[in-house]
Protein backbone atom coordinates (compact mmCIF):
# COMPACT_ATOMS: atom_id res chain seq x y z
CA UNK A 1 -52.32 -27.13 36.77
CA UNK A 2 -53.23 -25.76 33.41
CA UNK A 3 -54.77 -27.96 31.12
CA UNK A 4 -53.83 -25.51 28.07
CA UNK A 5 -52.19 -27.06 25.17
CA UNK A 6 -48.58 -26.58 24.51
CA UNK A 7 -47.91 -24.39 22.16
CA UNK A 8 -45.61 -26.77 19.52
CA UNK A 9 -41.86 -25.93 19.09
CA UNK A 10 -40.69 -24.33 16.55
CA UNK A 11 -38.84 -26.42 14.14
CA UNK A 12 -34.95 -25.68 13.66
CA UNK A 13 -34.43 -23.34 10.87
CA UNK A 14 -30.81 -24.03 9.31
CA UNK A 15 -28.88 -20.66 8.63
CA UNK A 16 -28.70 -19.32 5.23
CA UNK A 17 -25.35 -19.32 3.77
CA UNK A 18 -24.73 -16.22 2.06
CA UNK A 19 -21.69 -16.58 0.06
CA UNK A 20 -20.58 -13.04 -0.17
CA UNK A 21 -19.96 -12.52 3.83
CA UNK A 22 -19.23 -16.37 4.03
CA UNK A 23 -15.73 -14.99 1.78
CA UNK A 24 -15.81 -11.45 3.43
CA UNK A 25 -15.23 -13.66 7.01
CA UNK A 26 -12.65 -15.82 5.47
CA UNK A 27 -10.54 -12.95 4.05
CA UNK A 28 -11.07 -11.63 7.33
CA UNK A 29 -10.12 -14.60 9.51
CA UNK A 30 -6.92 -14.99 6.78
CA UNK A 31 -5.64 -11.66 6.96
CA UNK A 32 -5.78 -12.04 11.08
CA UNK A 33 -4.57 -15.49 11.41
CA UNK A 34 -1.96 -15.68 8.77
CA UNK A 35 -0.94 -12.15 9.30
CA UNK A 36 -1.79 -12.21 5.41
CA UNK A 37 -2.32 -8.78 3.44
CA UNK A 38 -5.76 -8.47 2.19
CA UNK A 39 -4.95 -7.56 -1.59
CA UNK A 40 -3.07 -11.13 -1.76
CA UNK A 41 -5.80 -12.83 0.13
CA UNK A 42 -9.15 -11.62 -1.53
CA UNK A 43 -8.29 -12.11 -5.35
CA UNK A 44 -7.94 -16.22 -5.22
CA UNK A 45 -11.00 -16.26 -3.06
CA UNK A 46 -12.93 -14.31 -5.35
CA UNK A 47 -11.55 -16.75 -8.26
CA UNK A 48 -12.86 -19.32 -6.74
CA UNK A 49 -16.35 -17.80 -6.16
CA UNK A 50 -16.49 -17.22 -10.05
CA UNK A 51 -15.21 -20.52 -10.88
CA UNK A 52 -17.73 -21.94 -8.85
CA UNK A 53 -20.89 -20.47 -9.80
CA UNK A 54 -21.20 -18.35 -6.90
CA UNK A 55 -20.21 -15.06 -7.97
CA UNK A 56 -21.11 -12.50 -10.41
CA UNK A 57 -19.28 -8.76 -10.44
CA UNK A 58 -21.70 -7.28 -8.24
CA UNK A 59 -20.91 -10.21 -5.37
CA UNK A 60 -17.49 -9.87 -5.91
CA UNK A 61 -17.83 -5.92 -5.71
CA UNK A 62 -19.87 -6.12 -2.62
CA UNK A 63 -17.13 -8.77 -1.25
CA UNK A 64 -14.49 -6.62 -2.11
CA UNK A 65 -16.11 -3.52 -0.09
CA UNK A 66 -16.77 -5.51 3.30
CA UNK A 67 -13.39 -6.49 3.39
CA UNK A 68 -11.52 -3.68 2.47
CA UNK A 69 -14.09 -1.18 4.90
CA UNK A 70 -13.97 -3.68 7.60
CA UNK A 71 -10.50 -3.45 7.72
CA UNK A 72 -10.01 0.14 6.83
CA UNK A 73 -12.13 1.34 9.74
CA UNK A 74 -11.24 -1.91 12.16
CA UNK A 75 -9.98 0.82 14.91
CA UNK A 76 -12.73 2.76 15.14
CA UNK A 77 -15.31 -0.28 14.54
CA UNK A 78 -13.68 -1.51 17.57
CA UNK A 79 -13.88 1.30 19.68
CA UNK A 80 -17.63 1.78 18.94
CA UNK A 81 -17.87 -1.91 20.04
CA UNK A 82 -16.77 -1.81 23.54
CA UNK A 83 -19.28 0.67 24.07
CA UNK A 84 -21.53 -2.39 23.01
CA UNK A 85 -20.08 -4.89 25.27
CA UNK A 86 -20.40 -5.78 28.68
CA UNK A 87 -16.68 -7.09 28.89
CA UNK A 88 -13.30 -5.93 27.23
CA UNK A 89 -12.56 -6.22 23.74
CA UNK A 90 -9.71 -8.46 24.23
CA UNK A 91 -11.74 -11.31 25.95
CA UNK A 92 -14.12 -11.73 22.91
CA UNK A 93 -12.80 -14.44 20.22
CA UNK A 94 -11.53 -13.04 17.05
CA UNK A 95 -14.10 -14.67 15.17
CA UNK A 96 -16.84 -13.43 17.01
CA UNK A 97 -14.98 -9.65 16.56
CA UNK A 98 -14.27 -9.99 12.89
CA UNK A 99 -18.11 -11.07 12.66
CA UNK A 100 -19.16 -8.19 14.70
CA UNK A 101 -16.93 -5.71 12.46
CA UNK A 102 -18.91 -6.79 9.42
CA UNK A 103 -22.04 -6.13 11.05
CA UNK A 104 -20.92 -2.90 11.91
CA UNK A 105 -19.10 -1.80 8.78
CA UNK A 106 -22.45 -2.79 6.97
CA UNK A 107 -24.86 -0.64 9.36
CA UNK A 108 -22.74 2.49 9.68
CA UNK A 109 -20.26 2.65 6.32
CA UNK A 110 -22.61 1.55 3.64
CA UNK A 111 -25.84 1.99 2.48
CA UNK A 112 -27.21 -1.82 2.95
CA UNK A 113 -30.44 -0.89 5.12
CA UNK A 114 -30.18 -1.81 9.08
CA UNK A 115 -32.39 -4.49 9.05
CA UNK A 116 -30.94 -6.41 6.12
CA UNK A 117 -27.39 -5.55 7.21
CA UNK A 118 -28.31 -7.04 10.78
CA UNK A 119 -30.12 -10.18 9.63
CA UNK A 120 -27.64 -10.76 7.41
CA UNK A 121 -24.42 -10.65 9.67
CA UNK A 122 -26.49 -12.66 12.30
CA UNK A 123 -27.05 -15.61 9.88
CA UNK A 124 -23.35 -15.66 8.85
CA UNK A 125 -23.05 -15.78 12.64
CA UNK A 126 -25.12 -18.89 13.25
CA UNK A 127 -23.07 -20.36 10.18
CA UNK A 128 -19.61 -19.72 11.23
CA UNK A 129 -19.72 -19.10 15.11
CA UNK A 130 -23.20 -21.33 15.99
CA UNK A 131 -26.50 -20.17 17.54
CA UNK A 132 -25.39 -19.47 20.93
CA UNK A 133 -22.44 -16.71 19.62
CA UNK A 134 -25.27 -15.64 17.02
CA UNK A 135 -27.19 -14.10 19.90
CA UNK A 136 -24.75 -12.67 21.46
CA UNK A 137 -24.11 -10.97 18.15
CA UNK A 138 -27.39 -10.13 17.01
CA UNK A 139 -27.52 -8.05 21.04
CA UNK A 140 -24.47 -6.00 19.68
CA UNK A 141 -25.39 -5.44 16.10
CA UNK A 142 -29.05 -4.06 17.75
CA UNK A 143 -27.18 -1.85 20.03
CA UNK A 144 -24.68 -0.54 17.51
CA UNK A 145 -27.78 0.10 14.99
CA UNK A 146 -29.89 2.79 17.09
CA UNK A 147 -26.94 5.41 15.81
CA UNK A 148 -25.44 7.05 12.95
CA UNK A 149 -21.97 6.40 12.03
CA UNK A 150 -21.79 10.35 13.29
CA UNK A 151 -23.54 10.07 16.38
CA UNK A 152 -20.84 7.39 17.15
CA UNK A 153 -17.94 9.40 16.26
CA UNK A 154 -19.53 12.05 18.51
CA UNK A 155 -19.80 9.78 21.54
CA UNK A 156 -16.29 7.66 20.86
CA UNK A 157 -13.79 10.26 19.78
CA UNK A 158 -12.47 13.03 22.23
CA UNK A 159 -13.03 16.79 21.89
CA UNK A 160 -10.73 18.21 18.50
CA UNK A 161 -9.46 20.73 21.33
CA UNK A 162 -8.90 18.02 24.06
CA UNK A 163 -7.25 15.39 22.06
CA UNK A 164 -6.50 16.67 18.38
CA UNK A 165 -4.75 13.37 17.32
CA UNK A 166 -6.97 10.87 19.03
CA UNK A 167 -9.96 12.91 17.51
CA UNK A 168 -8.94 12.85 13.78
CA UNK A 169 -7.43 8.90 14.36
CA UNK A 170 -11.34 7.63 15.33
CA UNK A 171 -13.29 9.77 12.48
CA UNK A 172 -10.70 9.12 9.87
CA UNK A 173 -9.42 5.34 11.28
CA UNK A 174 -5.76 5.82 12.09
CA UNK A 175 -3.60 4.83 14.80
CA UNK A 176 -2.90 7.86 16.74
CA UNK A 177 0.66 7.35 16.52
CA UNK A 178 0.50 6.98 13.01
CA UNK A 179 -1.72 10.07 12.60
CA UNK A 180 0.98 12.05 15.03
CA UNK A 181 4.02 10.61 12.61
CA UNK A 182 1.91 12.24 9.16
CA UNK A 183 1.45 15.56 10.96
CA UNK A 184 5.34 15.67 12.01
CA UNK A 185 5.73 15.08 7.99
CA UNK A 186 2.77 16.96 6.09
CA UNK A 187 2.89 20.26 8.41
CA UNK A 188 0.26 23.16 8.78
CA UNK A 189 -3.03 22.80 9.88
CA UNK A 190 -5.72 20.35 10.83
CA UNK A 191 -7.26 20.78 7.00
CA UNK A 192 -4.37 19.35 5.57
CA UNK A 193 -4.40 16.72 7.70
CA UNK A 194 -8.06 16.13 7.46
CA UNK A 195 -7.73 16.14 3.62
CA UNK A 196 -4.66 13.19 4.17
CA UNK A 197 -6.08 10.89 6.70
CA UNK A 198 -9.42 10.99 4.25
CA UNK A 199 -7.48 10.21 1.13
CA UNK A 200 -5.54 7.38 2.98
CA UNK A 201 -9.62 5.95 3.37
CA UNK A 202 -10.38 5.98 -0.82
CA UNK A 203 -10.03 3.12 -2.70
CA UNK A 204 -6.69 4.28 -5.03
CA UNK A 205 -7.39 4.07 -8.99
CA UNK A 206 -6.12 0.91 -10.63
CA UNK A 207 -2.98 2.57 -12.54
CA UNK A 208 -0.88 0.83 -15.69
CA UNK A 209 2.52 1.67 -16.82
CA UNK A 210 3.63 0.80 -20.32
CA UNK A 211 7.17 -0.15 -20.80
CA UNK A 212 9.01 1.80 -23.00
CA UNK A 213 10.27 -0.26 -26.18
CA UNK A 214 7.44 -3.16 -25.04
CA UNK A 215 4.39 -1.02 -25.16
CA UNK A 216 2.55 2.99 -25.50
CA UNK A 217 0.30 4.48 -23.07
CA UNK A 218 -2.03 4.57 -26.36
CA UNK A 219 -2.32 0.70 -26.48
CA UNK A 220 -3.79 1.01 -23.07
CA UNK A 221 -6.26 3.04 -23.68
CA UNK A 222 -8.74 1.17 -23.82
CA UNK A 223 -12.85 1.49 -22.96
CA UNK A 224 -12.92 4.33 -20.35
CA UNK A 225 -9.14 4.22 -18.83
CA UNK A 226 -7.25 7.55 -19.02
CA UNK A 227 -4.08 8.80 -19.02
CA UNK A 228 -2.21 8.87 -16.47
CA UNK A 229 -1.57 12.33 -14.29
CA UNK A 230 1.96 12.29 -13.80
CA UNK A 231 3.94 9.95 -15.80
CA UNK A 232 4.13 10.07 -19.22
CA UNK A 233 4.02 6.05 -19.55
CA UNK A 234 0.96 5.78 -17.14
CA UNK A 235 -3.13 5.12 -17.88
CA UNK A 236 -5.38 4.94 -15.25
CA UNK A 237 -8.39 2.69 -15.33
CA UNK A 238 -11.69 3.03 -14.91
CA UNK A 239 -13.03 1.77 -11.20
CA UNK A 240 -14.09 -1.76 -11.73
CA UNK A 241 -11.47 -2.44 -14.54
CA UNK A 242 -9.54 -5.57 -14.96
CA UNK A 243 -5.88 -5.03 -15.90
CA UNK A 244 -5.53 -8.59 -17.11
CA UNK A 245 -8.13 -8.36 -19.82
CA UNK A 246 -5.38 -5.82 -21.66
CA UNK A 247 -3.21 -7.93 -23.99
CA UNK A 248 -0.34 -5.78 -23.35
CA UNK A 249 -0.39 -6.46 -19.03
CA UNK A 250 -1.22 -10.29 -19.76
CA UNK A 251 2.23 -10.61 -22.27
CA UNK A 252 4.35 -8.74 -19.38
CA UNK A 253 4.55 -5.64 -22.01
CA UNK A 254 2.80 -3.16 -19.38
CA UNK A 255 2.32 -3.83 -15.82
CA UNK A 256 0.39 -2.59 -13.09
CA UNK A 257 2.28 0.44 -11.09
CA UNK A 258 1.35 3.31 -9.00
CA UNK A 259 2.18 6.57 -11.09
CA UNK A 260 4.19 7.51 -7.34
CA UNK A 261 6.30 4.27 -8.25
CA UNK A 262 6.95 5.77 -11.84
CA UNK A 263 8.01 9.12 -11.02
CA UNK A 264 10.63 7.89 -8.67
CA UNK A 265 12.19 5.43 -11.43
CA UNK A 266 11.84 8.41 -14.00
CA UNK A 267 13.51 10.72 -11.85
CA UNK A 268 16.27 8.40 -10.97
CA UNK A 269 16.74 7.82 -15.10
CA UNK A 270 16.70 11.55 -15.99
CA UNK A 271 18.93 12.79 -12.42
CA UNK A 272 22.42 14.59 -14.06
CA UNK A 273 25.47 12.84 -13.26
CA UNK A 274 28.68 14.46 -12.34
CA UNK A 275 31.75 14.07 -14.89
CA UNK A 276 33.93 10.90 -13.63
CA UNK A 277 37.38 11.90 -12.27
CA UNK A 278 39.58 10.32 -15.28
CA UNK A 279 42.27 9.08 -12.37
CA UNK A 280 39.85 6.94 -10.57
CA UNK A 281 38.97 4.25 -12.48
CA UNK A 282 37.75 2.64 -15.52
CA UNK A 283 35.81 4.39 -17.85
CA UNK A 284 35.91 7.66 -19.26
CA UNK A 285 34.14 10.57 -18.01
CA UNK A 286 30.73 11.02 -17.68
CA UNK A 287 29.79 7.37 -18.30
CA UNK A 288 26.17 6.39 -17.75
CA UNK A 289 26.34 2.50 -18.69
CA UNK A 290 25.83 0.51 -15.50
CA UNK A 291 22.48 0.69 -13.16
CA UNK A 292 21.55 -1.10 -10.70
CA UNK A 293 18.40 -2.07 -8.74
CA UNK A 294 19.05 -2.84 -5.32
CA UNK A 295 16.17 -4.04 -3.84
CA UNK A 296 14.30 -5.02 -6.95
CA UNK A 297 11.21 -7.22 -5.58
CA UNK A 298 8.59 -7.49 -6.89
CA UNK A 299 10.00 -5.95 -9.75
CA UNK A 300 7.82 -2.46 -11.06
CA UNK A 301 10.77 -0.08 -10.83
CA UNK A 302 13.08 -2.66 -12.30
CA UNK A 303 11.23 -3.26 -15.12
CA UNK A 304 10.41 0.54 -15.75
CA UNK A 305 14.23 1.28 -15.17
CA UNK A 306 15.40 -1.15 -17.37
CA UNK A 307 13.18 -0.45 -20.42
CA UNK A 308 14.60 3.39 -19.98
CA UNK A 309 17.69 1.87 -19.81
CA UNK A 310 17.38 -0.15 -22.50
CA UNK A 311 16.75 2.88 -24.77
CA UNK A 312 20.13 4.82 -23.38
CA UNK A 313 22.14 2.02 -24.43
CA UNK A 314 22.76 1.23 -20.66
CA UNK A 315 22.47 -1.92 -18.67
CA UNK A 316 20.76 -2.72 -15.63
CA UNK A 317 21.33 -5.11 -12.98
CA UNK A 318 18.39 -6.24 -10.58
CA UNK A 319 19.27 -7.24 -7.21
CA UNK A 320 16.81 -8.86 -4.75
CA UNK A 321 17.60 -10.55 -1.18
CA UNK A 322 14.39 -13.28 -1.72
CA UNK A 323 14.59 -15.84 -3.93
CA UNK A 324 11.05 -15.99 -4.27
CA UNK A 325 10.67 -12.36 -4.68
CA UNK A 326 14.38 -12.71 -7.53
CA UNK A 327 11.60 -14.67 -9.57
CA UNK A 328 9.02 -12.11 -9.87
CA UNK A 329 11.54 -10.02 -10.85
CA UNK A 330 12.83 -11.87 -13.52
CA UNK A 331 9.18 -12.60 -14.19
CA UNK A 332 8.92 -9.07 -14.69
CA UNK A 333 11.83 -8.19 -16.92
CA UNK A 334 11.52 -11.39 -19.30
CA UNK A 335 11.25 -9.58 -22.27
CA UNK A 336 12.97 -6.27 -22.04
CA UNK A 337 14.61 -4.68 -25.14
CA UNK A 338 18.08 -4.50 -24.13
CA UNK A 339 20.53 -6.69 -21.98
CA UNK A 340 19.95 -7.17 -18.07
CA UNK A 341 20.51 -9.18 -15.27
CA UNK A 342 18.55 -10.31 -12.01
CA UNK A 343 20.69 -11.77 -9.54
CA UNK A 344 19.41 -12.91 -6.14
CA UNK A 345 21.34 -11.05 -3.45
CA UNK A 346 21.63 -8.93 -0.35
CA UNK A 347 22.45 -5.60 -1.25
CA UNK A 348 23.99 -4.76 2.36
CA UNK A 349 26.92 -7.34 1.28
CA UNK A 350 27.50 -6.01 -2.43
CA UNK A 351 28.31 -8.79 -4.85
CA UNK A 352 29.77 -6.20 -6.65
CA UNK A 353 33.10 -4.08 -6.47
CA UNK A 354 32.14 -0.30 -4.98
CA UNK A 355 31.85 2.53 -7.48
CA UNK A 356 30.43 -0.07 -10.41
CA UNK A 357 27.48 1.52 -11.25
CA UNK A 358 26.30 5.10 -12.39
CA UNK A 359 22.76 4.92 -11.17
CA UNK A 360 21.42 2.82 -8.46
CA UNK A 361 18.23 2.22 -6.89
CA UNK A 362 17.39 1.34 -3.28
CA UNK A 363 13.39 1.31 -2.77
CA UNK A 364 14.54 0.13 0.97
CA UNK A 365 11.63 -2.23 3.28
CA UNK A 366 9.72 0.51 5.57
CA UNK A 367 6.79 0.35 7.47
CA UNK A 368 4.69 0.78 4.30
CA UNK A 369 2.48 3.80 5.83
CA UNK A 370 2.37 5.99 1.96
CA UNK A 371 0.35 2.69 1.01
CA UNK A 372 -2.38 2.53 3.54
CA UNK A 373 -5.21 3.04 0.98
CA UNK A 374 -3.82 -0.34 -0.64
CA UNK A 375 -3.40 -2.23 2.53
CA UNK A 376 -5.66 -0.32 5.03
CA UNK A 377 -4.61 -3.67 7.55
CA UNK A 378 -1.33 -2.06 7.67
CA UNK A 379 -2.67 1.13 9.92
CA UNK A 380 -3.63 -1.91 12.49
CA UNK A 381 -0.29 -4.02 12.48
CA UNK A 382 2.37 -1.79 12.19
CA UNK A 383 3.63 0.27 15.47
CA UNK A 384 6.27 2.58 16.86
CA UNK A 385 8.91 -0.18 17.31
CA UNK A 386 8.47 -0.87 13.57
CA UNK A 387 9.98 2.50 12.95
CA UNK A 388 12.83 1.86 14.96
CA UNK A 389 13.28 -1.95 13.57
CA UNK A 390 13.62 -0.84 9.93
CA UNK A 391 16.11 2.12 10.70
CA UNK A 392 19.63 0.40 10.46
CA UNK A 393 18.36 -1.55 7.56
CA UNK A 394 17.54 1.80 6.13
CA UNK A 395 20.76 3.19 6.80
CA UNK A 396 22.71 0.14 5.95
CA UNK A 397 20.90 -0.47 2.23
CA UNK A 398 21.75 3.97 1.43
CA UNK A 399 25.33 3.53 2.88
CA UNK A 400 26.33 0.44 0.61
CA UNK A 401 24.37 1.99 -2.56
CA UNK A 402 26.23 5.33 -1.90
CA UNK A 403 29.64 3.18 -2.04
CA UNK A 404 28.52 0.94 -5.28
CA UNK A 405 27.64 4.08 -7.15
CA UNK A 406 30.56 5.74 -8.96
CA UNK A 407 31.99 9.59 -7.80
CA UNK A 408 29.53 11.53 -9.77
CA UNK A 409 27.12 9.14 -9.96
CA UNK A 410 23.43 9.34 -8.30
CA UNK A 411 21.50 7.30 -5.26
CA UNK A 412 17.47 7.04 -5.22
CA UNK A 413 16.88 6.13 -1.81
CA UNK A 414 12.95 5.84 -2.43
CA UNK A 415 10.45 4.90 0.51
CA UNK A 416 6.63 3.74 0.87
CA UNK A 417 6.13 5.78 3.78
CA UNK A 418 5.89 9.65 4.85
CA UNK A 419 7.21 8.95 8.24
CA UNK A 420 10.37 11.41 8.99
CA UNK A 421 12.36 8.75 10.90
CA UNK A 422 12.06 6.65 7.62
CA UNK A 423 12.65 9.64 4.70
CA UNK A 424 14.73 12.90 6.04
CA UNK A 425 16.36 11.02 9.06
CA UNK A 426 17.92 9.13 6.99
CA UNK A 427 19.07 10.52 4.28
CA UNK A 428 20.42 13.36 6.74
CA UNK A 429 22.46 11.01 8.85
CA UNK A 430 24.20 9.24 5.75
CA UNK A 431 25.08 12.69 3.94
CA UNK A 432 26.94 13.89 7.08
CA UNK A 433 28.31 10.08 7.05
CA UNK A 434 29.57 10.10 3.79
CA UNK A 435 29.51 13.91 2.41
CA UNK A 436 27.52 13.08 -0.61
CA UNK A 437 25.37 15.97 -1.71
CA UNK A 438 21.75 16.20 -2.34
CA UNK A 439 19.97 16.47 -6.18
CA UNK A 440 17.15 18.61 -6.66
CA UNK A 441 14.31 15.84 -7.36
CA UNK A 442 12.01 18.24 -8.03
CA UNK A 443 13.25 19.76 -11.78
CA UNK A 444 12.72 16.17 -12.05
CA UNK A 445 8.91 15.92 -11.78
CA UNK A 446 7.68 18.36 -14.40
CA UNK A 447 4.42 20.41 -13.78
CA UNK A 448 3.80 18.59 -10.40
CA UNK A 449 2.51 21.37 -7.95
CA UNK A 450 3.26 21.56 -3.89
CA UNK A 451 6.67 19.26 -4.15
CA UNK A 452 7.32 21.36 -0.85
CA UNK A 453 10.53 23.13 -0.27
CA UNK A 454 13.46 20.48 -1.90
CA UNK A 455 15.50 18.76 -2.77
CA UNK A 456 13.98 15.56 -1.81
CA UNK A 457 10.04 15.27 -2.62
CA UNK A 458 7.22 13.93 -0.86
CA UNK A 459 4.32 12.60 -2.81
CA UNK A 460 0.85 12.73 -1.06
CA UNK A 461 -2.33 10.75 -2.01
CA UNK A 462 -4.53 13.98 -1.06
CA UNK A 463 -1.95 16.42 -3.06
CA UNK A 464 -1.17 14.23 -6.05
CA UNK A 465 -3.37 11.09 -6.12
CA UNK A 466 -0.69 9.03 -5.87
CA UNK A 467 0.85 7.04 -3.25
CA UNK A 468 2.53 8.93 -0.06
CA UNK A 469 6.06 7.88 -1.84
CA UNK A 470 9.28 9.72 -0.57
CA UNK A 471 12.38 9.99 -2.88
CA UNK A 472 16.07 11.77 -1.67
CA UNK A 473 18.62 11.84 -5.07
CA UNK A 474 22.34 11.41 -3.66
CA UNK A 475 25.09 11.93 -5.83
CA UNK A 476 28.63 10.95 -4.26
CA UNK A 477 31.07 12.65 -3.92
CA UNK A 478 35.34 12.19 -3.75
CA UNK A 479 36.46 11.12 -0.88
């Protein structure tokens, strides 16, 4: 037996508690647990960091990156994973994965250096999963580290020529079905779709609207925003810049809305109506008094289309099915120039007689895929069968806005998402339904370039910097 003195343990070192991945997780765990959306989860978090102490902007930007990457590029992340595992993906916890992700997302999509991003992911792990899951952890997070983020996509993702759509989903972190639906709807080549799927990975501007009659683009304009692109009411700010530090978004007077979410409203407003026929109905001929706002939450196009109405001496009623979501509406009008109304309702079972209106609205529930560079979670959570789920909403919400709106008068059926089952589908099946005809939207768009071949118009983030937003102008007809 050795007589040789033990060497002493080591004392216990207690894991440092880094408060910007301790939130990162929780956002994280919140988003997957709660089936909560990242952009409503993050912001109180980050409140609370400030309020404590805890935070300044940088902490709070580099929060706000590890969530939104993690998420963003959670598919591939994943995939590059299992090649790091000794087991299936599905029989590791959650927590351990969302940990894991972080590590990853901090070695291969930003610039923190590998040993910091490494030694920092496996202390959060000892905090929030213990020491045993820690090294398990710190084995993956070693593994995943001896490549590039290139080198990975070159060893995860199939051949371009094998597998086209499962190539571009892993280097540009889409679902394949979702990157199959976009080609279906964008057309040409690969370098279109290259440009998309890349644009659908940016972090989109922070972009105001001023209310007509409440506010001007030019109060907006403050420190280094811009104006807008598009829309003549919109000013984009600066990366980094806080909409609620503008007097005029803080009184309700401007708001923040994607310039896609503008045009559609503006077209809507500035669509020509058809004469009425004098025999059917009250009113004289081409009246243009009554609009209406048919699924109104959370309340950006009402508001726009109200102030605009406002100005024409016109009225506009805003209908939402959630009661909750009736109150951000009327959150969002309080204050408009001219008369309106919010009502809460369910705009498949009109509280109103058919042909009342002269404009109406239906922004209908989709699968949300035009937004995926504001809620890059939704790539993950969304599948085929969500497609098909939304459909007879979608059909139901056009067909009873095409019978509220007066002969002559116009439909916006407007959409958050490219996919054709959810845009052309649609509007195809309920003009052979009904016989209404299609409006040229694109007259309607001014100096906007590649609106594609009419009458309805797809935006594109990658084309017009804007949100993928889809908008078909109906006008009924008699009979």
């Amino acid at each position: 037996m050795s007589n040789r003195p033990r060497r002493p343990a080591k004392p216990y070192r207690r894991p440092h508690k880094d408060p910007v991945r301790i939130l990162a997780f929780e956002a994280l765990r919140a988003v997957d647990e709660r089936d909560a959306y990242a952009n409503l989860v993050l912001p109180p978090l980050l409140r609370k960091a400030r309020d404590k102490g805890d935070f300044d902007s940088r902490d709070a930007a580099l929060a706000t990156e590890l969530v939104y990457g993690t998420l963003r590029w959670q598919g591939t992340y994943d995939a590059i994973i299992a090649e790091c595992v000794d087991r299936p993906l599905r029989e590791v916890d959650p927590p351990v994965l969302d940990v894991l992700a972080l590590g990853a997302h901090q070695l291969l999509g930003t610039r923190i250096p590998t040993h910091a991003g490494v030694s920092a992911t496996v202390e959060l792990a000892r905090v929030v999963l213990g020491d045993g899951r820690a090294k398990f952890v710190n084995a993956v997070l070693r593994k995943i580290a001896v490549e590039d983020l290139d080198s990975w996509l070159d060893r995860v993702a199939q051949p371009y020529d094998d597998d086209p759509e499962q190539n571009l989903g892993i280097r540009h972190a889409h679902p394949r079905w979702i990157v199959s639906a976009l080609w279906d709807s964008l057309g040409g080549g690969s370098s279109g779709m290259e440009e998309l799927l890349a644009a659908d990975n940016e972090r989109p501007e922070v972009t105001l609207v001023a209310r007509p009659g409440r506010s001007t683009p030019e109060e907006l304009l403050t420190g280094d925003a811009v104006p807008g692109r598009w829309s003549p009411y919109a000013v984009r700010l600066a990366e980094g810049g806080e909409p609620g530090a503008i007097d005029a978004v803080r009184e309700g007077r401007a708001g923040v809305q994607d310039e896609g979410s503008q045009l559609v409203a503006l077209a809507l407003a500035d669509a020509p109506l058809a004469p009425r026929d004098e025999e059917d109905g009250d009113g004289p001929a081409g009246r243009d008094e009554r609009w209406l706002d048919g699924c109104a939450g959370p309340g950006g196009k009402a508001a726009l289309l109200a102030a605009l109405a406002a100005q024409r001496g016109a009225v506009l009623l805003a209908a939402e099915k959630q009661p909750h979501r009736a109150g951000l509406v009327a959150r969002s009008l309080e204050g408009n120039p001219g008369p309106y109304g919010v009502i809460t309702a369910d705009a498949t079972r009109p509280a109103w007689l058919p042909g009342t209106f002269d404009r109406v609205m239906v922004d209908v529930p989709c699968t949300g895929l035009g937004a995926l560079r504001r809620r890059p979670e939704a790539r993950w959570r969304r599948g085929p069968e969500d497609v098909a789920g939304f459909a007879p909403l979608q059909r139901d919400l056009l067909r009873q806005a095409l019978n509220s709106v007066r002969v002559g008068g116009v439909v916006g059926y407007a959409t958050c998402s490219p996919h054709p089952a959810e845009t052309r589908a649609v509007v195809d099946d309920l003009i052979k339904e009904t016989g209404a005809e299609l409006v040229d939207a694109r007259p309607l768009l001014p100096d906007m370039p590649r609106l594609g071949e009419g009458p309805d118009v797809q935006l594109w983030p990658h084309l017009h910097g804007t949100d993928a937003m889809y908008l078909a102008l109906l006008r009924r007809t008699p009979g």
